[in-house]
C-alpha atoms as a PDB file:
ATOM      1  CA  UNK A   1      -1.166 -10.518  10.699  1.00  0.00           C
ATOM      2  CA  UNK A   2      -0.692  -8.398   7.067  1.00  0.00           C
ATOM      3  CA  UNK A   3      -0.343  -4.802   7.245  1.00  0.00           C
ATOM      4  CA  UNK A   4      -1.006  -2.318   4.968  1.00  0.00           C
ATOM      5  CA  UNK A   5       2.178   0.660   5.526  1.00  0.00           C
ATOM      6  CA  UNK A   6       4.473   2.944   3.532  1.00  0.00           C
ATOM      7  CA  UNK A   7       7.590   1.160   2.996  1.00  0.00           C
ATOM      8  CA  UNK A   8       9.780   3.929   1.880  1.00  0.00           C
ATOM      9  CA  UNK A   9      12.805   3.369  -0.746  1.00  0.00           C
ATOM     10  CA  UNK A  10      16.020   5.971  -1.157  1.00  0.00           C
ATOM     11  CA  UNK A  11      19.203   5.417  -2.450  1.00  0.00           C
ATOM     12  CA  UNK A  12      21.508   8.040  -2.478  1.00  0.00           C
ATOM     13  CA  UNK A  13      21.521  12.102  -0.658  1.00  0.00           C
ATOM     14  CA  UNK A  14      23.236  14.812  -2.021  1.00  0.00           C
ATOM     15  CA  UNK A  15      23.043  18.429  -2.538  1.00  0.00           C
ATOM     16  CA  UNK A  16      20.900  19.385  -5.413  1.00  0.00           C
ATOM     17  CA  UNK A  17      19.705  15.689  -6.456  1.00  0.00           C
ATOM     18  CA  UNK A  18      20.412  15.792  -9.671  1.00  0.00           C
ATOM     19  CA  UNK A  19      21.829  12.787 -10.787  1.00  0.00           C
ATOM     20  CA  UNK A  20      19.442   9.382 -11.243  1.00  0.00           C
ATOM     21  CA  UNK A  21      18.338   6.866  -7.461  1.00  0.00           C
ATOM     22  CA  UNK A  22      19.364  11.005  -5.870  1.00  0.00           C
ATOM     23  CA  UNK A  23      17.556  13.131  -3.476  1.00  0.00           C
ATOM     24  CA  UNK A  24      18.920  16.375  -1.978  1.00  0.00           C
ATOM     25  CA  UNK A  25      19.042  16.388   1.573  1.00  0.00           C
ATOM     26  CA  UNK A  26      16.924  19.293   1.869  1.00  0.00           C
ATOM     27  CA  UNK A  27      14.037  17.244   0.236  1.00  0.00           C
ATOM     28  CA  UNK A  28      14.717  14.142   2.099  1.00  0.00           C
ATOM     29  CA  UNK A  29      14.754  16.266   5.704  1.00  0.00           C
ATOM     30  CA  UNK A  30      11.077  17.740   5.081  1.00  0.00           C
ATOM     31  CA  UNK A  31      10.011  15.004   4.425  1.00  0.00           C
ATOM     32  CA  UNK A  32      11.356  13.370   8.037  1.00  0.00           C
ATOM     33  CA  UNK A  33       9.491  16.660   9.053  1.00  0.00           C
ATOM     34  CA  UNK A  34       6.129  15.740   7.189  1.00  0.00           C
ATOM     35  CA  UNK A  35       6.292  12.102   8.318  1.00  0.00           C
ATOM     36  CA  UNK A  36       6.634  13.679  11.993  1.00  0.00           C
ATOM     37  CA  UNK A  37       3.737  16.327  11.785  1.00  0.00           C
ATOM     38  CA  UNK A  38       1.669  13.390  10.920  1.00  0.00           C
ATOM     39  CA  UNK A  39       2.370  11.566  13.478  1.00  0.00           C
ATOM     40  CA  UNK A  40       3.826   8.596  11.676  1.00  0.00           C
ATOM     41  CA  UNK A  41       6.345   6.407  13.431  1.00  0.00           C
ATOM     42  CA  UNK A  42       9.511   4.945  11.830  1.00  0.00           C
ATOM     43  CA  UNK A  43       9.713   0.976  12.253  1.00  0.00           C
ATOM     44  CA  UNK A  44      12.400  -1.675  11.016  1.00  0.00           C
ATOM     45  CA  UNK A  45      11.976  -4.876   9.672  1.00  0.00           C
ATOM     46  CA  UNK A  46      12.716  -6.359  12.743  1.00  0.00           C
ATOM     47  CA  UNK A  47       9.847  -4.394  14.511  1.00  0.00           C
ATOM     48  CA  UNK A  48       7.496  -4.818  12.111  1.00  0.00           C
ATOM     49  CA  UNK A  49       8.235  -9.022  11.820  1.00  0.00           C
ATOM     50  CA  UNK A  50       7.469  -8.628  15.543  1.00  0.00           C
ATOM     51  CA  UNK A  51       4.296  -6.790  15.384  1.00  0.00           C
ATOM     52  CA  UNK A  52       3.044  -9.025  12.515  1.00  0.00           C
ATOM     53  CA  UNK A  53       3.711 -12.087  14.926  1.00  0.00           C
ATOM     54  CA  UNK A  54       1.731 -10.588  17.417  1.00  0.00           C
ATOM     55  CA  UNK A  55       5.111 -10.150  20.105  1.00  0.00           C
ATOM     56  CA  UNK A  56       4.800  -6.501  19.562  1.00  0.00           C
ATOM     57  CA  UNK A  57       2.481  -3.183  19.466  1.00  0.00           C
ATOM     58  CA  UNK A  58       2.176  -2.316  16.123  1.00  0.00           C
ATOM     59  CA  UNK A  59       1.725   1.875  16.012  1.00  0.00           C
ATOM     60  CA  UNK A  60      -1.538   3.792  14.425  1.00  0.00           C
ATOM     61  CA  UNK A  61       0.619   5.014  11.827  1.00  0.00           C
ATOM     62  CA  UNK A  62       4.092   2.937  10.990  1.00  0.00           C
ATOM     63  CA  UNK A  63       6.293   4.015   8.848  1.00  0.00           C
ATOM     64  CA  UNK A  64       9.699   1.779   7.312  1.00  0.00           C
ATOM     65  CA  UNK A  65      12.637   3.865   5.681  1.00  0.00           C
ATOM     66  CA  UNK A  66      14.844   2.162   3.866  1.00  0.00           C
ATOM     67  CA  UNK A  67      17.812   3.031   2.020  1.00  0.00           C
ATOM     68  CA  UNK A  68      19.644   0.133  -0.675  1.00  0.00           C
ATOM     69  CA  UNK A  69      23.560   0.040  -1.816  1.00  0.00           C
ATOM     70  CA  UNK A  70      24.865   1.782   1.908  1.00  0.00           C
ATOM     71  CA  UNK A  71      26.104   4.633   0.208  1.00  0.00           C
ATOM     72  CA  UNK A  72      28.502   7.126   2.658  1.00  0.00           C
ATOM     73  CA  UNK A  73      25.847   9.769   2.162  1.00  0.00           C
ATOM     74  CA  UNK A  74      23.313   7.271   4.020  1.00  0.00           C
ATOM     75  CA  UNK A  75      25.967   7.712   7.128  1.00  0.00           C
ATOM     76  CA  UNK A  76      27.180  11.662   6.617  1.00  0.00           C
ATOM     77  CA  UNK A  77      24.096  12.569   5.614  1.00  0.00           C
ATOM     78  CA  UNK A  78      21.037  10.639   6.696  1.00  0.00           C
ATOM     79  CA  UNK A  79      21.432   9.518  10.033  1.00  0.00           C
ATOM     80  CA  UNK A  80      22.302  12.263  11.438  1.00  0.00           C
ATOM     81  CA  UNK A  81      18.781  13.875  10.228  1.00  0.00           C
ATOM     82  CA  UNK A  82      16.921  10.595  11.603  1.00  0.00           C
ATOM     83  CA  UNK A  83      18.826  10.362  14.575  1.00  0.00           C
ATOM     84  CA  UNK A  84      18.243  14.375  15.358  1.00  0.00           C
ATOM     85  CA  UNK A  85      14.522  13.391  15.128  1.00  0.00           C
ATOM     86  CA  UNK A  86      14.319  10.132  16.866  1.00  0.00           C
ATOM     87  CA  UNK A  87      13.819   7.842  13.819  1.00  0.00           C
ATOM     88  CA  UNK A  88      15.112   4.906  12.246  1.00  0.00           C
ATOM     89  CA  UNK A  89      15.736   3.849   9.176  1.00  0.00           C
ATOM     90  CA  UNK A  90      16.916   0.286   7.460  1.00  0.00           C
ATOM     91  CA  UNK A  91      20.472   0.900   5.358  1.00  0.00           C
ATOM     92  CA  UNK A  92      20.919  -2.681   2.713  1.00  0.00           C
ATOM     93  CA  UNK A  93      24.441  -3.336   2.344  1.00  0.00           C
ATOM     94  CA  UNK A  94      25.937  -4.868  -0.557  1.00  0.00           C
ATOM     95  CA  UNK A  95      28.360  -7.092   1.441  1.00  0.00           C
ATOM     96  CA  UNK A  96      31.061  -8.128  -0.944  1.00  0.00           C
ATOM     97  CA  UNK A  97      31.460  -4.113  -1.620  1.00  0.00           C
ATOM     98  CA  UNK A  98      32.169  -3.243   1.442  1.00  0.00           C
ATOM     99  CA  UNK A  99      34.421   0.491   1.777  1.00  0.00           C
ATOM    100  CA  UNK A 100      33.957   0.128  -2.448  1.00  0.00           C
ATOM    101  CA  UNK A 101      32.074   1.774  -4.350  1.00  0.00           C
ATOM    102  CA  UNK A 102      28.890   1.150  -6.877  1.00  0.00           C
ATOM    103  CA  UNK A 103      30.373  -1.200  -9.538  1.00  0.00           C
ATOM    104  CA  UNK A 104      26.890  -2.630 -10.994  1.00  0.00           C
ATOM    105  CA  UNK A 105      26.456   1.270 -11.963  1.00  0.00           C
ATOM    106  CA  UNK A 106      29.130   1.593 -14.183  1.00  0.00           C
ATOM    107  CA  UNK A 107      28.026   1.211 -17.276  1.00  0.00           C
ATOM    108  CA  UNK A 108      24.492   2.969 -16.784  1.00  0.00           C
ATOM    109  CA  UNK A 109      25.820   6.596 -16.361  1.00  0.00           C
ATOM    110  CA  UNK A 110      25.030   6.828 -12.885  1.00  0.00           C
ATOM    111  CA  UNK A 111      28.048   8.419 -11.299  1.00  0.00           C
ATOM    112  CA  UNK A 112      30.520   6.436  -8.976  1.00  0.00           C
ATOM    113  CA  UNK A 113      29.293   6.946  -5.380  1.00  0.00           C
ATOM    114  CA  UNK A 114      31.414   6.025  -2.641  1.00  0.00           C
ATOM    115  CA  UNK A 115      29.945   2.800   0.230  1.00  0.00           C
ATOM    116  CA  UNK A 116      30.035   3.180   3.704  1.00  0.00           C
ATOM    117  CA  UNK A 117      33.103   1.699   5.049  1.00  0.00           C
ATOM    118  CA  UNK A 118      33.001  -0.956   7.803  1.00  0.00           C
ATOM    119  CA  UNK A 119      33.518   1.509  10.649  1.00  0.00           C
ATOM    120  CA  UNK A 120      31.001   3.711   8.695  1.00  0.00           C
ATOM    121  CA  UNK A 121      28.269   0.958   9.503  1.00  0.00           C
ATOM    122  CA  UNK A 122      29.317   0.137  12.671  1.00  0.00           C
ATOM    123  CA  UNK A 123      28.854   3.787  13.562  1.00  0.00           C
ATOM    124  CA  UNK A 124      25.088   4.139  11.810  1.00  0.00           C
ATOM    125  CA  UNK A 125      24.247   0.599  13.691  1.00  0.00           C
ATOM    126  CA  UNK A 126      25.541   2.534  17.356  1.00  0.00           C
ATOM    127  CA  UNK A 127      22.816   5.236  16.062  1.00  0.00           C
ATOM    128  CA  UNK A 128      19.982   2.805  15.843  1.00  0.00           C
ATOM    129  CA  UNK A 129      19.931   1.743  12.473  1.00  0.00           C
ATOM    130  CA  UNK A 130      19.087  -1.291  11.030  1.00  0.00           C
ATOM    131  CA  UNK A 131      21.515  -3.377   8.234  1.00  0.00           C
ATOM    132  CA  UNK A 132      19.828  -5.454   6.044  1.00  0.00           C
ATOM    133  CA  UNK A 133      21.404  -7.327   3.091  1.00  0.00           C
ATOM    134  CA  UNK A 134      21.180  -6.482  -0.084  1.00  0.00           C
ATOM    135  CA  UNK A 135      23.227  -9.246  -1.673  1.00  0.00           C
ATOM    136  CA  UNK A 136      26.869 -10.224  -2.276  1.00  0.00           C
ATOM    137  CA  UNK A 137      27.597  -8.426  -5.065  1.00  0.00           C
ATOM    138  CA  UNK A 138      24.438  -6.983  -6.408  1.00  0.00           C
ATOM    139  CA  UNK A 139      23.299  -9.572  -8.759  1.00  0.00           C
ATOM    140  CA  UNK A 140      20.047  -9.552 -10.724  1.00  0.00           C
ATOM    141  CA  UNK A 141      19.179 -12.983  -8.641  1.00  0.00           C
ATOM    142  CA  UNK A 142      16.342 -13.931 -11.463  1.00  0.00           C
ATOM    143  CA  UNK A 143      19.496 -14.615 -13.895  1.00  0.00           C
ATOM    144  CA  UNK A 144      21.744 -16.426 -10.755  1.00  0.00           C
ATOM    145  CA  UNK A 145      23.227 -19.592 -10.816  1.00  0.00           C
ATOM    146  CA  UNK A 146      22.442 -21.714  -7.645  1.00  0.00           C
ATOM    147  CA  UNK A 147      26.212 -21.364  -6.813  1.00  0.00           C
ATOM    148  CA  UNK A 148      25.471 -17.192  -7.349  1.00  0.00           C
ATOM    149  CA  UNK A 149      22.637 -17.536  -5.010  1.00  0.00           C
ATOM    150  CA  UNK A 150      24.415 -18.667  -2.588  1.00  0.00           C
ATOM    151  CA  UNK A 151      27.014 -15.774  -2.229  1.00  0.00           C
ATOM    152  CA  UNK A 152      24.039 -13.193  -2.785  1.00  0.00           C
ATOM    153  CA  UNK A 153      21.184 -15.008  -0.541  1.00  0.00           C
ATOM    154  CA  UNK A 154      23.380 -17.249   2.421  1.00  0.00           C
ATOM    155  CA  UNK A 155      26.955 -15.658   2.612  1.00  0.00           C
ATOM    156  CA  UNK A 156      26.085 -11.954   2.304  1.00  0.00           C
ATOM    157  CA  UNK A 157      23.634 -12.675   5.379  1.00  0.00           C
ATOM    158  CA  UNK A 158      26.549 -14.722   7.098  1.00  0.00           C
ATOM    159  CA  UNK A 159      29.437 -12.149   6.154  1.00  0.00           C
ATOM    160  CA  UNK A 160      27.158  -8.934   7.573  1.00  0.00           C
ATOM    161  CA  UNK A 161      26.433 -10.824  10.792  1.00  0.00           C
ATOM    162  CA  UNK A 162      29.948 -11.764  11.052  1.00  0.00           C
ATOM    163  CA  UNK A 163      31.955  -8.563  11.203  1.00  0.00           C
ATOM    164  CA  UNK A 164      29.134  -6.779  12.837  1.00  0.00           C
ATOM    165  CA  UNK A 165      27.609  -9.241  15.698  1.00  0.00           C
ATOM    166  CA  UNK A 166      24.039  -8.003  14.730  1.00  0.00           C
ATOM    167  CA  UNK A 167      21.140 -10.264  13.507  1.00  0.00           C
ATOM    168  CA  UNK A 168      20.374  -9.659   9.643  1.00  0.00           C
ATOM    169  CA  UNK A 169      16.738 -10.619   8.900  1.00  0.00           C
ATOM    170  CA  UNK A 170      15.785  -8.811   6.270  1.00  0.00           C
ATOM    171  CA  UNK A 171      16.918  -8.708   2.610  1.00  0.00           C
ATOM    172  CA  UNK A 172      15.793  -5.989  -0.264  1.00  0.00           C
ATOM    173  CA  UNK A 173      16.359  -7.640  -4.017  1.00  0.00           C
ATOM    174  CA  UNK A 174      19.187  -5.641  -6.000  1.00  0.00           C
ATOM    175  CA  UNK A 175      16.835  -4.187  -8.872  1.00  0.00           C
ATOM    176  CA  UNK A 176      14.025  -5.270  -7.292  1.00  0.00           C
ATOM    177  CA  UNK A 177      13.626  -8.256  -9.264  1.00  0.00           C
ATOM    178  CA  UNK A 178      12.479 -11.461  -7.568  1.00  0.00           C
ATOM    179  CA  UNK A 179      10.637 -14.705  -7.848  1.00  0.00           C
ATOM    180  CA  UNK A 180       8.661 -17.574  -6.586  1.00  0.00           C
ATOM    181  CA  UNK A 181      12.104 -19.597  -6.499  1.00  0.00           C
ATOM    182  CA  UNK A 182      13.846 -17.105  -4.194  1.00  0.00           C
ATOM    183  CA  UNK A 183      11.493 -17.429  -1.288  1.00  0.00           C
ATOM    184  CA  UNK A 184      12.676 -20.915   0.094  1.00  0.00           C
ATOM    185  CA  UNK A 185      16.282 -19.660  -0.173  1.00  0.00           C
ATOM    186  CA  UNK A 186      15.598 -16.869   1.793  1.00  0.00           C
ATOM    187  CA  UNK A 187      13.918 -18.488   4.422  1.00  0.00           C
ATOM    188  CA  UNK A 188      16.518 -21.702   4.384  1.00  0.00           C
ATOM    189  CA  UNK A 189      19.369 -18.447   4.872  1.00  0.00           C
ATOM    190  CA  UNK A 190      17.522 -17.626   8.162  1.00  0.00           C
ATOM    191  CA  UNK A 191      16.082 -14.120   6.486  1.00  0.00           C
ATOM    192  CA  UNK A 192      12.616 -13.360   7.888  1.00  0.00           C
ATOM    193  CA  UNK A 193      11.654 -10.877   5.172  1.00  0.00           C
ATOM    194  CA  UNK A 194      12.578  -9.019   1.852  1.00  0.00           C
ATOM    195  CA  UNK A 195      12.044  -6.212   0.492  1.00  0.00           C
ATOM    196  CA  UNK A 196      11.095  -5.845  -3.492  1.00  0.00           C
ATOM    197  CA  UNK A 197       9.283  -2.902  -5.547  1.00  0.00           C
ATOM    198  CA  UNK A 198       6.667  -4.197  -6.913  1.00  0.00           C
ATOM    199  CA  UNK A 199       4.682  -7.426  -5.417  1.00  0.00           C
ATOM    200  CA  UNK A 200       1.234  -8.958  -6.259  1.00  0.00           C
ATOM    201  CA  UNK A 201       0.083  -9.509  -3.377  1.00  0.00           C
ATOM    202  CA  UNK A 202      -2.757  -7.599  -2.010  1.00  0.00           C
ATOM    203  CA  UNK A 203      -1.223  -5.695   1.257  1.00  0.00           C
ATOM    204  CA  UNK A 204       2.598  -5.025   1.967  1.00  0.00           C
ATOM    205  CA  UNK A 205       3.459  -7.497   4.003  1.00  0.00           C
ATOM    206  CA  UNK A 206       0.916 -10.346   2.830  1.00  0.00           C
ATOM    207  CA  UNK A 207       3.884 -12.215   1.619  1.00  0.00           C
ATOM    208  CA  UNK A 208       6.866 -11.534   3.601  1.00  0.00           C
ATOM    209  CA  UNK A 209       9.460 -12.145   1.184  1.00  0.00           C
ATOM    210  CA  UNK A 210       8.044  -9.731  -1.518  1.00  0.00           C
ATOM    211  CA  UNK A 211       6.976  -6.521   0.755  1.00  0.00           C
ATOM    212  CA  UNK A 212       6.035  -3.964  -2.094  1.00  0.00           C
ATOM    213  CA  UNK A 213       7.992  -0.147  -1.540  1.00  0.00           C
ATOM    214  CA  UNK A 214       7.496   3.119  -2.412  1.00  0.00           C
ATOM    215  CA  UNK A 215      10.347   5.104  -4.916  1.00  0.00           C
ATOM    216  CA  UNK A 216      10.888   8.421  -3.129  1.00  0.00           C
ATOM    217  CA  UNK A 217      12.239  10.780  -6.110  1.00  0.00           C
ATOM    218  CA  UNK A 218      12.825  13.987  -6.666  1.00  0.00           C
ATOM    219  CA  UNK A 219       9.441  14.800  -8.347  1.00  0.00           C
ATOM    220  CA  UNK A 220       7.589  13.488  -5.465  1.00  0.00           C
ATOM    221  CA  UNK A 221       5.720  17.512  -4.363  1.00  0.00           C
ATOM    222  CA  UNK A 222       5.209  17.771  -0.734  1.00  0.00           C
ATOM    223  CA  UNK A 223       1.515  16.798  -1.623  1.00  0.00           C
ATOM    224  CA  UNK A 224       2.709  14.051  -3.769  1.00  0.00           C
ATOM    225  CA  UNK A 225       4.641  12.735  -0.913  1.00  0.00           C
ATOM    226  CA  UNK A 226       1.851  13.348   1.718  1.00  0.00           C
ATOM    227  CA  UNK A 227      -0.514  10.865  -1.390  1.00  0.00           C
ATOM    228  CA  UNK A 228       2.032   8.142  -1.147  1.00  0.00           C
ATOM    229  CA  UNK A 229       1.592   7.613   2.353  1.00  0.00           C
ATOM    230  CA  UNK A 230      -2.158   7.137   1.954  1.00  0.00           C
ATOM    231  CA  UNK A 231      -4.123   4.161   2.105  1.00  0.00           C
ATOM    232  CA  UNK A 232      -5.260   5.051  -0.964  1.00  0.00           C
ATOM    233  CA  UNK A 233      -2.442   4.892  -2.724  1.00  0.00           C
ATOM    234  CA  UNK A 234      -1.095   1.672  -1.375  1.00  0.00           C
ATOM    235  CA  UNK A 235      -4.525   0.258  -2.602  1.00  0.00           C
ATOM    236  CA  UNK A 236      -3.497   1.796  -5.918  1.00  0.00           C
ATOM    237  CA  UNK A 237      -0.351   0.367  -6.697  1.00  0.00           C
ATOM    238  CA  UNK A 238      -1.957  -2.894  -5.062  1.00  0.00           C
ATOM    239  CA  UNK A 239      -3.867  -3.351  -7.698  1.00  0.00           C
ATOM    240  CA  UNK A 240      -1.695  -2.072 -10.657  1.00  0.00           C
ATOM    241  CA  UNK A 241       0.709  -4.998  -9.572  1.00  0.00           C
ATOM    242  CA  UNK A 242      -1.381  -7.435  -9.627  1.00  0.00           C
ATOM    243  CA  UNK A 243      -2.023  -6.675 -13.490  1.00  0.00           C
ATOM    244  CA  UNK A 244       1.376  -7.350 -13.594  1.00  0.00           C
ATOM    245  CA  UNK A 245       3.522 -10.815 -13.651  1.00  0.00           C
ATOM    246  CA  UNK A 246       6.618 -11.900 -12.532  1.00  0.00           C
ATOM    247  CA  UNK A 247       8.220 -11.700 -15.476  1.00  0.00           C
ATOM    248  CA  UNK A 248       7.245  -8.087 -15.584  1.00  0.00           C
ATOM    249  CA  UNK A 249       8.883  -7.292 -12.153  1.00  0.00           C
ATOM    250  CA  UNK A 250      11.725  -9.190 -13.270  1.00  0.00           C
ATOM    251  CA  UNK A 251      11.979  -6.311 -16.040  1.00  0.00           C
ATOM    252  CA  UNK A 252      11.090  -3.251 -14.095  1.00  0.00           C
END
């Protein structure tokens, strides 16, 4: 069954957000307040997978966090603001940079942010969060050789399950760039979902391996933010993408 949510994308929290894929903490904890006075509730992949099998309620008003690259300030900073308000988010974690820091960044002027640590993640999964994977070593997997895809798709999967014991179904594309080719890896690596940014299908999760998000930035008003959890707006960007090609998300 396809449903038509807010899947919401962050990267990185810090103090005055003014760096690029930043939002101060401030920001990002009224809007945990916002999502709460309107009575959405937070969902992970795994929850929503179940729902859209039918093994699960699905709530009036679901809501999916997510937050790619596993940065520390996902662990100091986040969770503890989703956890103090009963809400969950999905961290991606690049699994060949584990404890490193954000190498595919280097050369783009984005400054060098620290990664959770191992005992950082097993401490956000004890507080309810979900780990996804989001690749080996953040590849664009659009320009990967087979032998590439197979460290980003199968062993980052394998490697996160591994050291942690939990089950990694879901996967978010490292610069959101996908294709048609991708989908039968995924699936074949035991994933039961990814995550892109921009999709062409007509509701989120009407094809399971490219789930469309929402950038949260720092421009995003409080109404702004309140208009990009509307069904109106996910019918907007629904149809925007599907102007667009592959080759265009590929790009973007």
């Amino acid at each position: 069954m396809p449903f038509n949510l807010p899947i919401l994308m962050y990267h990185h929290l810090d103090g005055s957000a003014d760096t690029p894929y930043a939002l101060s903490v401030g920001q990002f904890i009224a809007q945990l307040d916002a999502l709460r006075r309107s009575g959405f509730a937070t969902l992970t992949f795994s929850d929503l997978s179940k729902a859209m099998q039918g093994h699960r309620e699905c709530p009036g008003k679901p809501v999916l966090l997510t937050f790619d690259d596993g940065y520390e300030s996902f662990r100091e900073l986040a969770v503890p603001a989703l956890a103090g308000r009963g809400m969950k988010a999905t961290v991606f974690v690049v699994a060949g940079e584990i404890g490193g820091f954000n190498r595919w960044d280097v050369e783009t002027g984005i400054p060098r942010r620290a990664l959770m640590p191992e005992q950082g993640i097993r401490e956000v999964i004890a507080a309810g969060m979900e780990v996804g994977s989001h690749g080996w070593a953040h590849r664009d997997l659009t320009a990967c050789s087979d032998a590439e895809l197979d460290e980003e798709i199968g062993w980052s999967r394998q490697e996160l399950q591994r050291r942690f014991g939990v089950e990694v179904g879901a996967f978010a594309y490292p610069y959101g760039r996908h294709g048609a080719r991708l989908f039968p890896r995924l699936v074949q690596a035991g994933y039961h979902c990814a995550a892109s940014i921009f999709s062409n299908a007509k509701t989120v999760t009407e094809n399971p391996f490219a789930m469309r998000r929402v950038y949260v930035h720092p421009g995003d008003t409080p109404l702004r933010f309140r208009y990009k959890l509307s069904p109106l707006y996910l019918r907007y960007v629904a149809r925007r993408d599907r102007n667009k090609t592959f080759e265009t998300f590929k790009k973007s």
